[in-house]
PDB file of N, CA and C in Angstrom:
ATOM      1  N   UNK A   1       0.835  -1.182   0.000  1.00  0.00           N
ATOM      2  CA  UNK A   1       0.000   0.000   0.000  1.00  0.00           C
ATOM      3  C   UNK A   1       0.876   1.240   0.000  1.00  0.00           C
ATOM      4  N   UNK A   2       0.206   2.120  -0.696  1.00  0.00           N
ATOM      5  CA  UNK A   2       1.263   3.556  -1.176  1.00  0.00           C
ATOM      6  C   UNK A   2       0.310   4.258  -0.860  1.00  0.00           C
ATOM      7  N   UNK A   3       0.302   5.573   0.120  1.00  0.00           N
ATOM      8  CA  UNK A   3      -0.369   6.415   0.207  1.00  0.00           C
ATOM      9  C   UNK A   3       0.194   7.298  -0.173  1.00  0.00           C
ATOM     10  N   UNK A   4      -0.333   8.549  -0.658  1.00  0.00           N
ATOM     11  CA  UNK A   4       0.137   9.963  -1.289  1.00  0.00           C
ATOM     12  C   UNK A   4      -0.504  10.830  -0.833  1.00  0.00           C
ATOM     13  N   UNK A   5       0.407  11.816   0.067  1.00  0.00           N
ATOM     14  CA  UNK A   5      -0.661  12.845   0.579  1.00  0.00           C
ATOM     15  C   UNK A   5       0.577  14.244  -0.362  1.00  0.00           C
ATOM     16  N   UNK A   6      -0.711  14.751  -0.632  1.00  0.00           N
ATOM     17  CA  UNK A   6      -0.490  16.189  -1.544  1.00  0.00           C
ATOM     18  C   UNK A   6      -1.304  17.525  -1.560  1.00  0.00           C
ATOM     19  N   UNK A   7      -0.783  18.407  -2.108  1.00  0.00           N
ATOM     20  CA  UNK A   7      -1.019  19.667  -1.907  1.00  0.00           C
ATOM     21  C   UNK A   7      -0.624  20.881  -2.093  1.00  0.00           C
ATOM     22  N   UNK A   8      -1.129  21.867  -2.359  1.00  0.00           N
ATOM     23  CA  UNK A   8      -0.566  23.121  -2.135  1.00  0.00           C
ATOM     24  C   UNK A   8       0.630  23.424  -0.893  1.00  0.00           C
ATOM     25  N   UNK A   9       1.750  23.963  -1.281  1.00  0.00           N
ATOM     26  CA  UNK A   9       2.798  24.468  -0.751  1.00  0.00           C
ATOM     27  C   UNK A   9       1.797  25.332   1.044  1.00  0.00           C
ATOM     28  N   UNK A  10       2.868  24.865   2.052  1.00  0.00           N
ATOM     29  CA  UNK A  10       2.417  25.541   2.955  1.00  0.00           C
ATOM     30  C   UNK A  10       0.696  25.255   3.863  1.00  0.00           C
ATOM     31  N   UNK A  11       0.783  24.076   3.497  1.00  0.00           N
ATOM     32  CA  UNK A  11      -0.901  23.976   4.100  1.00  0.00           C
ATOM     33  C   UNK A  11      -1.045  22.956   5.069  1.00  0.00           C
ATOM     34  N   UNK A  12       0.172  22.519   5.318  1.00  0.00           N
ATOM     35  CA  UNK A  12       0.247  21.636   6.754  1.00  0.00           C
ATOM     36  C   UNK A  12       0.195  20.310   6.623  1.00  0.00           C
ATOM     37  N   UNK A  13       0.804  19.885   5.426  1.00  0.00           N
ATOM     38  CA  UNK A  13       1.032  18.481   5.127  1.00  0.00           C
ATOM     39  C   UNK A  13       2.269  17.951   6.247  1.00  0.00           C
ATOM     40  N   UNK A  14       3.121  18.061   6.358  1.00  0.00           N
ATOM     41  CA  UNK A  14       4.683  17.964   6.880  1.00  0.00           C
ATOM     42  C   UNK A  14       3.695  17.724   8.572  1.00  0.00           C
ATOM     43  N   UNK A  15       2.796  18.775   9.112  1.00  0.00           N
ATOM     44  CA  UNK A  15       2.454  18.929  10.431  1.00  0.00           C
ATOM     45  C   UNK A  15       1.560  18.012  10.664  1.00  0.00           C
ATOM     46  N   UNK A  16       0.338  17.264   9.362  1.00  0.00           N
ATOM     47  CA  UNK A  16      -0.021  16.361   9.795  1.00  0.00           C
ATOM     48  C   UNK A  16       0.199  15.164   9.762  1.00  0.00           C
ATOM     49  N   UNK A  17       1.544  14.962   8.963  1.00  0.00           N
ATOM     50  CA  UNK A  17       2.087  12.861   9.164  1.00  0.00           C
ATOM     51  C   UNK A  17       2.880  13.072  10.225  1.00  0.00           C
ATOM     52  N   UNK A  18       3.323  14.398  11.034  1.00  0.00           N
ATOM     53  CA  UNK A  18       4.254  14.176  12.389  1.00  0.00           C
ATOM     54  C   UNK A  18       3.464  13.949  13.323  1.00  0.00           C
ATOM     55  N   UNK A  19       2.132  14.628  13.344  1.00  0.00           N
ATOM     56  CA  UNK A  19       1.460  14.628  14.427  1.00  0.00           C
ATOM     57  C   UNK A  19       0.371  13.243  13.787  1.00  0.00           C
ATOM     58  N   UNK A  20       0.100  12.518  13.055  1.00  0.00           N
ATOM     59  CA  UNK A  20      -0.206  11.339  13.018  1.00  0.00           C
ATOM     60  C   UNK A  20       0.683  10.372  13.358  1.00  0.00           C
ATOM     61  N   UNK A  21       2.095  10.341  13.562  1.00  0.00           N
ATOM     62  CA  UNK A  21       3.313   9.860  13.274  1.00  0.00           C
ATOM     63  C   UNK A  21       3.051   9.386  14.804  1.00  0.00           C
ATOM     64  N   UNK A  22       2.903  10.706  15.436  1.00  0.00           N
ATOM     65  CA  UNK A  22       3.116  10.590  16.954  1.00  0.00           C
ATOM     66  C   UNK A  22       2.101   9.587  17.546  1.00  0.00           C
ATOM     67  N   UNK A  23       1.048   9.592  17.067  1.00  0.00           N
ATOM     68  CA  UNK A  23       0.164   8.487  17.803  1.00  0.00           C
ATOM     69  C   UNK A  23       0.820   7.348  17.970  1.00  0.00           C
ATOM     70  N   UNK A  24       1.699   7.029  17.341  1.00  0.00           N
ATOM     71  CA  UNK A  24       2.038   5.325  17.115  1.00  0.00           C
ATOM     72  C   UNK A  24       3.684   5.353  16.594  1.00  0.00           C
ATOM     73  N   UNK A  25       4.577   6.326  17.140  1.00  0.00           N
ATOM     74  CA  UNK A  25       5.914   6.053  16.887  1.00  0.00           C
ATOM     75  C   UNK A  25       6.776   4.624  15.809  1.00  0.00           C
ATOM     76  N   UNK A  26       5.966   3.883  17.164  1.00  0.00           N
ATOM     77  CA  UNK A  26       6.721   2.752  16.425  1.00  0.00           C
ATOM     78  C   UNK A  26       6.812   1.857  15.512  1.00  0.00           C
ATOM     79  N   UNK A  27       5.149   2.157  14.817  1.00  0.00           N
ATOM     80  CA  UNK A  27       5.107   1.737  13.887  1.00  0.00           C
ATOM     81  C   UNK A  27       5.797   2.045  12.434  1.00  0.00           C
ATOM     82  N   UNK A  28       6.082   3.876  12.813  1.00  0.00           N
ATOM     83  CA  UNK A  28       6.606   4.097  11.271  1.00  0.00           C
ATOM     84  C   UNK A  28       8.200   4.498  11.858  1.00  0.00           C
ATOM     85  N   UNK A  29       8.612   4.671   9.959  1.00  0.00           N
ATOM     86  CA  UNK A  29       9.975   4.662   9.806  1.00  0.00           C
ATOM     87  C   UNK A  29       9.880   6.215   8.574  1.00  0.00           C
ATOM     88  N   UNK A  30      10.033   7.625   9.998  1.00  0.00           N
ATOM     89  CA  UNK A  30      10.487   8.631   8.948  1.00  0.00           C
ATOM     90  C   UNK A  30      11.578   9.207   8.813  1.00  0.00           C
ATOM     91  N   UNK A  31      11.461   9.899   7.513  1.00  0.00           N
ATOM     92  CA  UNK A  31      13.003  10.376   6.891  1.00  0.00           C
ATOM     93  C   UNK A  31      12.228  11.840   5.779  1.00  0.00           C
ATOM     94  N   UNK A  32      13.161  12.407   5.692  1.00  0.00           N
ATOM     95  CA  UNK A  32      13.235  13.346   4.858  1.00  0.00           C
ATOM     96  C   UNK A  32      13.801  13.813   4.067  1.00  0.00           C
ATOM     97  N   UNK A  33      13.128  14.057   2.395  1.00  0.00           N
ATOM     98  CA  UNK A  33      13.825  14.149   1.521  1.00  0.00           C
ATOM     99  C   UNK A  33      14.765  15.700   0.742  1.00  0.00           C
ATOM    100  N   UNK A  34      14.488  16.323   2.100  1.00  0.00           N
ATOM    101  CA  UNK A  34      15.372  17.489   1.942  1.00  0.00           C
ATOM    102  C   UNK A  34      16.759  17.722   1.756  1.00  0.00           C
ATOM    103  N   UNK A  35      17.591  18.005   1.231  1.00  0.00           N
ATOM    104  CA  UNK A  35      18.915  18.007   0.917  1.00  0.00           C
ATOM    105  C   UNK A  35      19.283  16.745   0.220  1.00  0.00           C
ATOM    106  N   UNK A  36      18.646  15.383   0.097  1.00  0.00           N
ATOM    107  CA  UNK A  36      18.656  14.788  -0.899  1.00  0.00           C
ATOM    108  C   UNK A  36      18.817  14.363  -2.372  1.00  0.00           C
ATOM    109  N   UNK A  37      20.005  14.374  -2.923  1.00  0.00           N
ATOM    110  CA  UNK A  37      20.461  14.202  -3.885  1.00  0.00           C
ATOM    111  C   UNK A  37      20.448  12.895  -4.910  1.00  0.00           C
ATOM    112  N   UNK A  38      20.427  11.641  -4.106  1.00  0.00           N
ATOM    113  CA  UNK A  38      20.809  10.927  -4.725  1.00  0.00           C
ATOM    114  C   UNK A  38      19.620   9.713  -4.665  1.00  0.00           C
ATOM    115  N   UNK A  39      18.558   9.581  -5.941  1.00  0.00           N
ATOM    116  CA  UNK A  39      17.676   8.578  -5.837  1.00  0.00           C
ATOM    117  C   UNK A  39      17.822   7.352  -5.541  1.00  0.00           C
ATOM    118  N   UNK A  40      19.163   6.668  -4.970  1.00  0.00           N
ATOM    119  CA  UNK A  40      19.284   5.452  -4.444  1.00  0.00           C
ATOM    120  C   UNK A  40      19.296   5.320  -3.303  1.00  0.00           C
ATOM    121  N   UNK A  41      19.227   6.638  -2.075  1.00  0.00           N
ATOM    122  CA  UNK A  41      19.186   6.962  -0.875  1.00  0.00           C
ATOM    123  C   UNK A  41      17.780   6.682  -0.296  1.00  0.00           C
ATOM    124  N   UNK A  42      16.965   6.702  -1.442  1.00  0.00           N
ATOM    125  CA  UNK A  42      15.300   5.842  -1.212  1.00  0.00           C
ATOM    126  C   UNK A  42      15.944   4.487  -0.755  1.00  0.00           C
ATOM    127  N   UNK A  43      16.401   3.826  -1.616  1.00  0.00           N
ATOM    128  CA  UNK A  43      16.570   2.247  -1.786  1.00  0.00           C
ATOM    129  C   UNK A  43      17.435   1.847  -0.645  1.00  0.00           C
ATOM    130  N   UNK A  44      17.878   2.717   0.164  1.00  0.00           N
ATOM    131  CA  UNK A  44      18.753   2.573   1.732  1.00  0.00           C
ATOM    132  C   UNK A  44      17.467   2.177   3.162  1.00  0.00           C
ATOM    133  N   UNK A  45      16.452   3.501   2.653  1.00  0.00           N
ATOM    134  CA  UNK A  45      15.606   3.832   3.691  1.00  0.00           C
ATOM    135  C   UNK A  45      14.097   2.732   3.483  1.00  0.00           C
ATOM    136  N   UNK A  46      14.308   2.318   2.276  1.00  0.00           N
ATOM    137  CA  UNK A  46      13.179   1.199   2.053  1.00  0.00           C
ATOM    138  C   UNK A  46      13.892  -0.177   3.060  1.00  0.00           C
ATOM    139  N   UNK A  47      14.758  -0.234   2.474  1.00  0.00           N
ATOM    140  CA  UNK A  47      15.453  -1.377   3.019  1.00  0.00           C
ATOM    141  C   UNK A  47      15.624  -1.807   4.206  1.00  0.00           C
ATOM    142  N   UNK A  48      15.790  -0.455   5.100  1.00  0.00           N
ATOM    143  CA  UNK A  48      15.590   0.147   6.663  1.00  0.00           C
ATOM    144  C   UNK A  48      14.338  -0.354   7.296  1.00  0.00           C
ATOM    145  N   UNK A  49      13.399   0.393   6.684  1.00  0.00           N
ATOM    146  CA  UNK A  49      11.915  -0.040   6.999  1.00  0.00           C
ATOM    147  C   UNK A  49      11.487  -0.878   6.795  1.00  0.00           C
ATOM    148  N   UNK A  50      11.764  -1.851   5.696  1.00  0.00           N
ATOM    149  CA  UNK A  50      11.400  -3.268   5.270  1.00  0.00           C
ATOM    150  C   UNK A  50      11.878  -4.198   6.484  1.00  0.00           C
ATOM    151  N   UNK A  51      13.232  -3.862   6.709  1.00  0.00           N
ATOM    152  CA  UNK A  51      14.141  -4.791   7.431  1.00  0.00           C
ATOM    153  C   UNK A  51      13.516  -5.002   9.287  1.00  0.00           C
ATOM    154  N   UNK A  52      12.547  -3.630   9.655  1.00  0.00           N
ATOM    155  CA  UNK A  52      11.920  -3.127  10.529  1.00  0.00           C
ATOM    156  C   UNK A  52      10.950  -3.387  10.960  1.00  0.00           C
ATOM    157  N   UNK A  53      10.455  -3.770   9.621  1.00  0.00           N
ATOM    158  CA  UNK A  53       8.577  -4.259   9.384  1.00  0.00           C
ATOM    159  C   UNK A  53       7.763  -2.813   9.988  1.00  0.00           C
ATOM    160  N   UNK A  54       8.635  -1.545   9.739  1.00  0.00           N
ATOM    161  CA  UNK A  54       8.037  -0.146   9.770  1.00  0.00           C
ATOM    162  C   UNK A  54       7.052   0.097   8.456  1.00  0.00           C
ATOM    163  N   UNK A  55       6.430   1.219   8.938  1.00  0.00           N
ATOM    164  CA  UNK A  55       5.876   2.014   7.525  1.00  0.00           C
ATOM    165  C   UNK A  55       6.450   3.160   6.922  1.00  0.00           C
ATOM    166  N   UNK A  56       7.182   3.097   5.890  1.00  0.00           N
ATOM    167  CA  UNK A  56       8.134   3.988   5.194  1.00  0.00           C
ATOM    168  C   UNK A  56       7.646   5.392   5.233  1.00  0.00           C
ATOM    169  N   UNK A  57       8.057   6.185   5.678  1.00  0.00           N
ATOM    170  CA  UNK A  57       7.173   7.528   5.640  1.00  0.00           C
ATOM    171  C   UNK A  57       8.220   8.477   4.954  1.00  0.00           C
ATOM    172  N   UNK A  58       8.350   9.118   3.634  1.00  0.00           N
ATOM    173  CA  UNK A  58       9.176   9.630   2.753  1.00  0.00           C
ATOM    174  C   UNK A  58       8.887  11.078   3.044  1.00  0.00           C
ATOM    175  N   UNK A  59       8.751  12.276   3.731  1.00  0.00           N
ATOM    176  CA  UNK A  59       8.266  13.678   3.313  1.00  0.00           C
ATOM    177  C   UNK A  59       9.393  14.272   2.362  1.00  0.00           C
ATOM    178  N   UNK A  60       9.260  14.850   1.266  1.00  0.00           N
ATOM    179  CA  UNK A  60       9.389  16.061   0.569  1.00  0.00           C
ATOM    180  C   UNK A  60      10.447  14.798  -0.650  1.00  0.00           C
ATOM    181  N   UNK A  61       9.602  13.716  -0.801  1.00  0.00           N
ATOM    182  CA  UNK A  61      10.351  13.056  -1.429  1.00  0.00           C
ATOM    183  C   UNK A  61      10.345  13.536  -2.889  1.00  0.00           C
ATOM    184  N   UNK A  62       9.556  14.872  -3.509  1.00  0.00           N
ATOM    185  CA  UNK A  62       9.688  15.377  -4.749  1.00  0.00           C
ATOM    186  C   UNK A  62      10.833  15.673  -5.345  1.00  0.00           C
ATOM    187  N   UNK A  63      11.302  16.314  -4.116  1.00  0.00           N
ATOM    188  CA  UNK A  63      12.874  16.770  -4.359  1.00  0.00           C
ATOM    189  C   UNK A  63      14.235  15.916  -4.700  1.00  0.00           C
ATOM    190  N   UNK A  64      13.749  14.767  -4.516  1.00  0.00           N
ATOM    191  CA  UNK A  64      14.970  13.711  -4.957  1.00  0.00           C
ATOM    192  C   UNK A  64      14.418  13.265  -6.461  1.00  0.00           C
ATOM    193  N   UNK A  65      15.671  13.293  -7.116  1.00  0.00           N
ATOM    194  CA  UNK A  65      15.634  13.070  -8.749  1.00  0.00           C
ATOM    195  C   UNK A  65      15.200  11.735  -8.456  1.00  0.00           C
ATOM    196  N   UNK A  66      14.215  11.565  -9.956  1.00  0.00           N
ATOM    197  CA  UNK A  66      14.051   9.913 -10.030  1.00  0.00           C
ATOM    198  C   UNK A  66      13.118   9.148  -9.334  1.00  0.00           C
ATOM    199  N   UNK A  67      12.524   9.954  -8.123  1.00  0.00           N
ATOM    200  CA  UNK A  67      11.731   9.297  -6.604  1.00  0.00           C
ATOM    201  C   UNK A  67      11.193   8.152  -7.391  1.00  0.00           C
ATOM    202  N   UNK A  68      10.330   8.146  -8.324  1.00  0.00           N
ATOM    203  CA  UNK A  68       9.247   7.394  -9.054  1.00  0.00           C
ATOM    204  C   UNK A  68       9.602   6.188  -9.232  1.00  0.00           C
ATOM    205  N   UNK A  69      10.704   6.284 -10.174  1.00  0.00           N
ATOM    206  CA  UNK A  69      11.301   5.279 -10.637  1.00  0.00           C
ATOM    207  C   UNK A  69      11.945   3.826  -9.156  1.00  0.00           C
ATOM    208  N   UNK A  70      12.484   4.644  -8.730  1.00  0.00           N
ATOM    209  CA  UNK A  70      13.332   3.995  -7.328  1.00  0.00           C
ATOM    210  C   UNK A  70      11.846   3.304  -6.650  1.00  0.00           C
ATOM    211  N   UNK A  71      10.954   4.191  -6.339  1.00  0.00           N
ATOM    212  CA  UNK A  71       9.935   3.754  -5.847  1.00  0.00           C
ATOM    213  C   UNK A  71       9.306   2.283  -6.539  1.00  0.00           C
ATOM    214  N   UNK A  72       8.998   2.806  -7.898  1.00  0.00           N
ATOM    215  CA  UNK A  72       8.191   1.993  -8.235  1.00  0.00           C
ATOM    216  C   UNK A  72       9.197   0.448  -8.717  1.00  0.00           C
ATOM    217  N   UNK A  73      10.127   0.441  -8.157  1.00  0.00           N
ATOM    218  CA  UNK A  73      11.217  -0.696  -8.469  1.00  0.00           C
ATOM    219  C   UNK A  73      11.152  -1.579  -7.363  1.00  0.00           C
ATOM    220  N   UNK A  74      11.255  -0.651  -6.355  1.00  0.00           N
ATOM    221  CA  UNK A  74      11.002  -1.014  -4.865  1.00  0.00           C
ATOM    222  C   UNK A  74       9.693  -1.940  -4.813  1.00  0.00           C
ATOM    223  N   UNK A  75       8.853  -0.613  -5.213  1.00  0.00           N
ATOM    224  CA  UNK A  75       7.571  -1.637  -5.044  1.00  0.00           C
ATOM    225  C   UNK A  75       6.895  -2.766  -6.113  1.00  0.00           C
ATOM    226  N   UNK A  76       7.417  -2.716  -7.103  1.00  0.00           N
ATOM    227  CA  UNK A  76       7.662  -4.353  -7.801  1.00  0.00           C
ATOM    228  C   UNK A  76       8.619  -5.113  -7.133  1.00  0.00           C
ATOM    229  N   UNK A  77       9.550  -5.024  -6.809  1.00  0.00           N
ATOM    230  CA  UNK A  77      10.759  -6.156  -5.913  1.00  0.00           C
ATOM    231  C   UNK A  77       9.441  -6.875  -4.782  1.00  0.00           C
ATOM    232  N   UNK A  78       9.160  -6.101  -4.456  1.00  0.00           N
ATOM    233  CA  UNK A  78       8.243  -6.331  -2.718  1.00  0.00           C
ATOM    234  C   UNK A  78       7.249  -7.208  -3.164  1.00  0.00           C
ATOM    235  N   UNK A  79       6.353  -6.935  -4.472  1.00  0.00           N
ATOM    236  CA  UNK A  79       5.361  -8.098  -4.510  1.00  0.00           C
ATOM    237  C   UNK A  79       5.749  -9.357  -5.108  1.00  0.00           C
ATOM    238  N   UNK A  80       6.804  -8.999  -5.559  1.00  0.00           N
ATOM    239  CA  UNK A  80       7.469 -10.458  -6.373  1.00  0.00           C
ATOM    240  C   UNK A  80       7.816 -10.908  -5.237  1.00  0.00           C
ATOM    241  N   UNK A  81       8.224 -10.546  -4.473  1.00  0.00           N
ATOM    242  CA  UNK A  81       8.874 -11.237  -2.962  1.00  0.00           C
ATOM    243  C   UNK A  81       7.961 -11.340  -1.823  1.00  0.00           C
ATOM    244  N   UNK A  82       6.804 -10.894  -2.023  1.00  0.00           N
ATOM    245  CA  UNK A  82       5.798 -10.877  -1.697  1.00  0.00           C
ATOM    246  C   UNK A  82       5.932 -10.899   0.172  1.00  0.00           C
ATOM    247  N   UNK A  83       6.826  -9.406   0.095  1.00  0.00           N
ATOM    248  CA  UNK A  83       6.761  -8.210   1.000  1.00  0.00           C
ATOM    249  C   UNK A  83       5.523  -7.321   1.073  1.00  0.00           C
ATOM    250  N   UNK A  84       5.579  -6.898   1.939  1.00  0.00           N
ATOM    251  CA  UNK A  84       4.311  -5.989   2.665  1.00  0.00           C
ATOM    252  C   UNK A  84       4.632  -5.575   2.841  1.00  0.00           C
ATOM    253  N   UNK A  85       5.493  -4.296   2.167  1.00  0.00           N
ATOM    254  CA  UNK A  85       6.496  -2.604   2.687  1.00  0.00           C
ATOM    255  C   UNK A  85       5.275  -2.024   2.416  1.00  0.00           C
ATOM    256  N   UNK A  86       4.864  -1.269   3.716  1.00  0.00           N
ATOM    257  CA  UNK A  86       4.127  -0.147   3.353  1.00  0.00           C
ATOM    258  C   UNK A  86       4.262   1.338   3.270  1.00  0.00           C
ATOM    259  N   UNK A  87       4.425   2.321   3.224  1.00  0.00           N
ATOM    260  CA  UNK A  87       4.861   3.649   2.124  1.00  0.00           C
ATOM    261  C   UNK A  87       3.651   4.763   2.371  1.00  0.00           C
ATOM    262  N   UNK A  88       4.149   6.047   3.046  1.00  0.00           N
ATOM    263  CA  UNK A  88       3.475   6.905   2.510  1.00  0.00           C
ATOM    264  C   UNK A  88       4.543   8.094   2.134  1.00  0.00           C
ATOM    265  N   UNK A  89       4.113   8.592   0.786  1.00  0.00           N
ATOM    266  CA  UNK A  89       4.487   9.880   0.480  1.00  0.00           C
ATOM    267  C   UNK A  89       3.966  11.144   0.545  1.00  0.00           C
TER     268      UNK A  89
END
């Protein structure tokens, strides 16, 4: 499962997966894609969370070249292997 939360710049996306985040710490696994350069730095933090049995929580993952691609590689590997990484962006 891939959730996508989106929006207009500035409207409190970032404030509501922290403060959803917080209900349940331990279930997820966040990171941020700010200063992020390099689209294989996804394929570190999937691996993290997979390895965790977390829920991948990516914010501002626009900003990394490629996100899509890495993603959607990720998430073909997972059903062929028939992983249950779950993902929100």
């Amino acid at each position: 499962l891939i959730q996508v939360i989106l929006g207009p710049r500035q409207i409190g996306k970032t404030s509501f997966i922290q403060e959803f985040i917080n209900d349940d710490p331990g279930r997820f696994f966040y990171v941020s894609g700010d200063g992020v350069h390099d689209p294989y730095w996804i394929s570190e933090q999937w691996l993290k969370a997979s390895s965790q049995n977390k829920i991948l929580v990516i914010d501002e993952i626009q900003k990394i070249p490629e996100w899509s691609e890495v993603v959607k590689k990720h998430w073909d590997e997972d059903i062929r292997s028939k992983r249950k990484t779950k993902c929100i962006l």
